[in-house]
Each structure stands twice: as C-alpha cells, then as structure tokens.
C-alpha atoms as a PDB file:
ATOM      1  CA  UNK A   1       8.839  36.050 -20.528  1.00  0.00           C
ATOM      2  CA  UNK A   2       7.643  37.511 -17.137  1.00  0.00           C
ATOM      3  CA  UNK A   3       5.941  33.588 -16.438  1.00  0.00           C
ATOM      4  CA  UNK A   4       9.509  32.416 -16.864  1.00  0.00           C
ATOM      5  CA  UNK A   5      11.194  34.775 -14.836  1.00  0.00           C
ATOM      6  CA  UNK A   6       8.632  33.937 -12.239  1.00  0.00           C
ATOM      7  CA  UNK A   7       9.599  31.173 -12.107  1.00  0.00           C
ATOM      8  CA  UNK A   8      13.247  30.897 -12.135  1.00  0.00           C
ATOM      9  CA  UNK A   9      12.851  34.180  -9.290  1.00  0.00           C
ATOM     10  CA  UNK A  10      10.770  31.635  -6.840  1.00  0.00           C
ATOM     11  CA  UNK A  11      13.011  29.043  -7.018  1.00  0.00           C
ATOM     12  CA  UNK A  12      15.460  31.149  -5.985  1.00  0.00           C
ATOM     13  CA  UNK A  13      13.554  32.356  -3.555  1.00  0.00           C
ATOM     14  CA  UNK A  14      12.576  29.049  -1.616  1.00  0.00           C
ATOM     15  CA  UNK A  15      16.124  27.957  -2.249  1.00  0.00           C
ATOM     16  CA  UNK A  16      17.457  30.998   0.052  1.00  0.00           C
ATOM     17  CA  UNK A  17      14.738  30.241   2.475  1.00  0.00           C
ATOM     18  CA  UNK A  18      15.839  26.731   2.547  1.00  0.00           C
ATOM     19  CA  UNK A  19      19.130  27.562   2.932  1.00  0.00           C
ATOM     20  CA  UNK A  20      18.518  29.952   5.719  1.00  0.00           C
ATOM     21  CA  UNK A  21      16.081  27.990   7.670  1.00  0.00           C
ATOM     22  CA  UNK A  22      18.391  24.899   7.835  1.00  0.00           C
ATOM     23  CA  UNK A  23      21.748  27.056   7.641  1.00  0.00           C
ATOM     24  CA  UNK A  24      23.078  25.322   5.231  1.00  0.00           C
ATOM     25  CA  UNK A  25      25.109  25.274   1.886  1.00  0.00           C
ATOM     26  CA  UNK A  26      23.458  25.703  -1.572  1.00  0.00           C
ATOM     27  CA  UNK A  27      24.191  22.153  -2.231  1.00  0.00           C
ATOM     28  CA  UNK A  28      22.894  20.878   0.947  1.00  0.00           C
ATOM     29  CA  UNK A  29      19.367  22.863   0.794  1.00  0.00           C
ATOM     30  CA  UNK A  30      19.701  21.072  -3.144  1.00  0.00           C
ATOM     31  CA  UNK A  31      19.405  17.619  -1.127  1.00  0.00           C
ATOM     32  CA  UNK A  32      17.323  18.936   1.596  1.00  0.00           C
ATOM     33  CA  UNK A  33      14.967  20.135  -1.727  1.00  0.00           C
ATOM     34  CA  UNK A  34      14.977  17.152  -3.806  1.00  0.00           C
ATOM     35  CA  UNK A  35      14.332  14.740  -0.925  1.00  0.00           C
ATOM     36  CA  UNK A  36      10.906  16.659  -0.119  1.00  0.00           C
ATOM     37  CA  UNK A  37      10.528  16.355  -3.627  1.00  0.00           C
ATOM     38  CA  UNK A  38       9.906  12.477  -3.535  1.00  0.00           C
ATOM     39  CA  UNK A  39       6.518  13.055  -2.986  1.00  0.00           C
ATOM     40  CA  UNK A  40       4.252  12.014  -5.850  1.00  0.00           C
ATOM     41  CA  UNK A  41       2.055  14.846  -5.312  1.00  0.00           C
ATOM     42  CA  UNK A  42       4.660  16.990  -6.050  1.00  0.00           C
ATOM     43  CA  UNK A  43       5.579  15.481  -9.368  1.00  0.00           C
ATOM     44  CA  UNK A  44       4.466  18.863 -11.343  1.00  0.00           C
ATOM     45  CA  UNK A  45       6.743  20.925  -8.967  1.00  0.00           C
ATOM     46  CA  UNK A  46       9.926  18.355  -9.616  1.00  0.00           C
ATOM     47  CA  UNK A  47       9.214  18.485 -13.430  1.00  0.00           C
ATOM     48  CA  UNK A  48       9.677  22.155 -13.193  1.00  0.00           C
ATOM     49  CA  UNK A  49      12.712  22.553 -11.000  1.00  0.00           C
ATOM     50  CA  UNK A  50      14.179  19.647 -12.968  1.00  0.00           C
ATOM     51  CA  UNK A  51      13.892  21.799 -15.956  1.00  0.00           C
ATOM     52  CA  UNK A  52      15.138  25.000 -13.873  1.00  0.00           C
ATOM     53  CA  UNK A  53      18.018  23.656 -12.713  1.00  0.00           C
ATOM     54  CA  UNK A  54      18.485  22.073 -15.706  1.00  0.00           C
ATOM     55  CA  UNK A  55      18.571  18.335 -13.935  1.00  0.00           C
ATOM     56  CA  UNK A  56      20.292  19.246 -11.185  1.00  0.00           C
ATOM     57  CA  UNK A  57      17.750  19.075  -8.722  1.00  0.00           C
ATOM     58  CA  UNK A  58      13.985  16.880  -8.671  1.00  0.00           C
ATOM     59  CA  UNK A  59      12.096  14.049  -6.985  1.00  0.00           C
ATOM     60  CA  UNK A  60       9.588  11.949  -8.091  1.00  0.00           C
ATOM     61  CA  UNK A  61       8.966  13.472 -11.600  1.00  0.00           C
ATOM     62  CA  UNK A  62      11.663  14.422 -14.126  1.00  0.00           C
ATOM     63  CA  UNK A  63      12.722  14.654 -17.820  1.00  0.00           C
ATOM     64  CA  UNK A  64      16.420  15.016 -17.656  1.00  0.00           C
ATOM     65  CA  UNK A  65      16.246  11.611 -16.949  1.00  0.00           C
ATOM     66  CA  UNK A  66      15.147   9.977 -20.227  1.00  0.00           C
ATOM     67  CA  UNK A  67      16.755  13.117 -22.702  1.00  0.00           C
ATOM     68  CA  UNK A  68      19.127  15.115 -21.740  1.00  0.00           C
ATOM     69  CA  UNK A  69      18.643  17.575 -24.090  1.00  0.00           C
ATOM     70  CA  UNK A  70      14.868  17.823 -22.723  1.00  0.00           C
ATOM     71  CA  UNK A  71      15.201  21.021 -21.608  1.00  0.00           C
ATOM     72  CA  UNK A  72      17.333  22.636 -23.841  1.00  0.00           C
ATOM     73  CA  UNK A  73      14.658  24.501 -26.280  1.00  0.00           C
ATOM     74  CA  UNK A  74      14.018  28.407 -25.801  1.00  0.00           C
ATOM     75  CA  UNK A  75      10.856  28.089 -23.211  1.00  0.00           C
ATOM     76  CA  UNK A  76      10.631  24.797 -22.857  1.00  0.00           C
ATOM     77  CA  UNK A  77      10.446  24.912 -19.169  1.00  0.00           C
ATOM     78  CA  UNK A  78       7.894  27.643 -19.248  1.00  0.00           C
ATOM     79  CA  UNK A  79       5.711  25.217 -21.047  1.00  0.00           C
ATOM     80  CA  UNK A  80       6.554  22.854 -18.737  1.00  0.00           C
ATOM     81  CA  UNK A  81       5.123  24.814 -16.469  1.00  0.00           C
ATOM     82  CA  UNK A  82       1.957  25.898 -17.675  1.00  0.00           C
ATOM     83  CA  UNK A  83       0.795  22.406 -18.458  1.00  0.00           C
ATOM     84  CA  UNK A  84       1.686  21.232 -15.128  1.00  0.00           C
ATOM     85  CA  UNK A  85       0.071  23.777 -12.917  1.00  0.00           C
ATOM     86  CA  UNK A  86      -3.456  23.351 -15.735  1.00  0.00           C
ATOM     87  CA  UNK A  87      -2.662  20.193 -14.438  1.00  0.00           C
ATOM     88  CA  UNK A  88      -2.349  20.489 -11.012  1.00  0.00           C
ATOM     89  CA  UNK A  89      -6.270  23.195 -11.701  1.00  0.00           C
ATOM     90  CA  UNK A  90      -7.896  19.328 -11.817  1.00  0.00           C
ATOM     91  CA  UNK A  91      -6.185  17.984  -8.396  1.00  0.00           C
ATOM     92  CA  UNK A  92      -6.826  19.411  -5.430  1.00  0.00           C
ATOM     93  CA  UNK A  93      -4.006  17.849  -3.351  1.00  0.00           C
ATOM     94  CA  UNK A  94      -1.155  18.822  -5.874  1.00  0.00           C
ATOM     95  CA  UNK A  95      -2.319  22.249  -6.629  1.00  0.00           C
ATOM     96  CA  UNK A  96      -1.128  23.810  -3.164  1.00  0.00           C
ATOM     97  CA  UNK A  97       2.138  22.735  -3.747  1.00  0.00           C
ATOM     98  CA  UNK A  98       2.564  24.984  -7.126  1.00  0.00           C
ATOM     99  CA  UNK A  99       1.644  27.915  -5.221  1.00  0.00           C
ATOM    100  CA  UNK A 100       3.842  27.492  -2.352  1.00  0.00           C
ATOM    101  CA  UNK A 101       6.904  26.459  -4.429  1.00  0.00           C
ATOM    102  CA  UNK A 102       5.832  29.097  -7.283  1.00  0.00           C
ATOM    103  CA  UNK A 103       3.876  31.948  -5.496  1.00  0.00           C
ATOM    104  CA  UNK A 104       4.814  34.783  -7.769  1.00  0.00           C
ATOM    105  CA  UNK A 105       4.363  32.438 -10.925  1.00  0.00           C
ATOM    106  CA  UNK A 106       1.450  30.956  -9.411  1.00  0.00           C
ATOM    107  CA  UNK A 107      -0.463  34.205  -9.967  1.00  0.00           C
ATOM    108  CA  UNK A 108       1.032  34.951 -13.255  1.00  0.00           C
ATOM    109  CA  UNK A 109      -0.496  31.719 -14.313  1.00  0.00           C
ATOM    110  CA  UNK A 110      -4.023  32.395 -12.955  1.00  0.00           C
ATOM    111  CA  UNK A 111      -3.983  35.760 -14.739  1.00  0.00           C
ATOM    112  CA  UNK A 112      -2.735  34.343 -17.760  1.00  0.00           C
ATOM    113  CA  UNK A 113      -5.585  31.868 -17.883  1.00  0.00           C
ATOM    114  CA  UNK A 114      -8.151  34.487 -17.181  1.00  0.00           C
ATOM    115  CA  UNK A 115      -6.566  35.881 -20.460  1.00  0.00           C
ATOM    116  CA  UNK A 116      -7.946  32.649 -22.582  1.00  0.00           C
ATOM    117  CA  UNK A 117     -10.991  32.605 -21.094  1.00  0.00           C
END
C-alpha cells in the first residue's frame, strides 16, 4: 500500500515540477513527459506511468497498448513496479532513471528488498 502510494505521490510530484519548470498546462507537461519518455532506457519508467495514468501518458514501453484492461486489477501497477525497478537492479544505465522519476518509491523498494533478503 505505502509502495503504491509512492508511487502515484512521485508522479505527481515530477508532474508539478514539470509543469512549473516549463510553465505550462497539465496536458502540456503530459507531452513534454511522454516525449522524454521515448527513450528505451526508460522503458521501466513508461511501463509504470502508463499504468499510473492509466494509458494516458508513456514512451517507449507500455501495456495499455495491447489490453486495455491491463491495468485494471487491484495492484497491478504496484507489481508493475517492483518487477521493473528488480529489473532496472541488473542495468546500470536504466536504474537512475527509477530513482529520479520515483525517489520516494525508489527507497521503499530498496527497503522492501532488504526485507526478502
């Protein structure tokens, strides 16, 4: 539960900053969002916001795409995001972008997996 809200609580988060560092709309720092997004090293970071925003916004990697209803299940995006940031443990280049797009969940993830070990 606190993992989720995490996560949902930094997206927020860099959405306000996005909005206040280009002054823009909501829907414009959406754009300005899912075109930084593109990048294929960010495809762990789109999967999650794709599930956040419920398709709304992503870039390289989603699963709105293909189903819809992907995203629909109680904590689906929380499991999401688990598996993508263990993912993300194993590749150095993609792993910086969880923690500055997910800060606060970032951590919650690290001591969750200090949990299982």
């Amino acid at each position: 539960v606190q993992f989720g809200r995490k996560l949902r609580s930094d997206y927020a988060t860099y959405l306000q900053k996005t909005m206040n560092e280009y002054g823009v709309s909501q829907e414009e720092a959406e754009k300005i969002i899912k075109e930084g997004l593109e990048d294929h090293k960010k495809d762990g970071v789109s999967d999650i916001i794709d599930g956040i925003t419920d398709g709304k916004v992503y870039g390289y990697a989603r699963h709105s795409s293909s189903d819809p209803n992907y995203w629909k299940s109680p904590g689906k995006v929380e499991r999401e995001a688990f598996a993508n940031m263990f993912q993300s443990c194993f590749e150095p280049k993609t792993i910086k972008y969880m923690a500055e797009y997910f800060p606060e969940a970032y951590k919650e993830f690290k001591r969750m997996l200090k949990g299982l070990i």
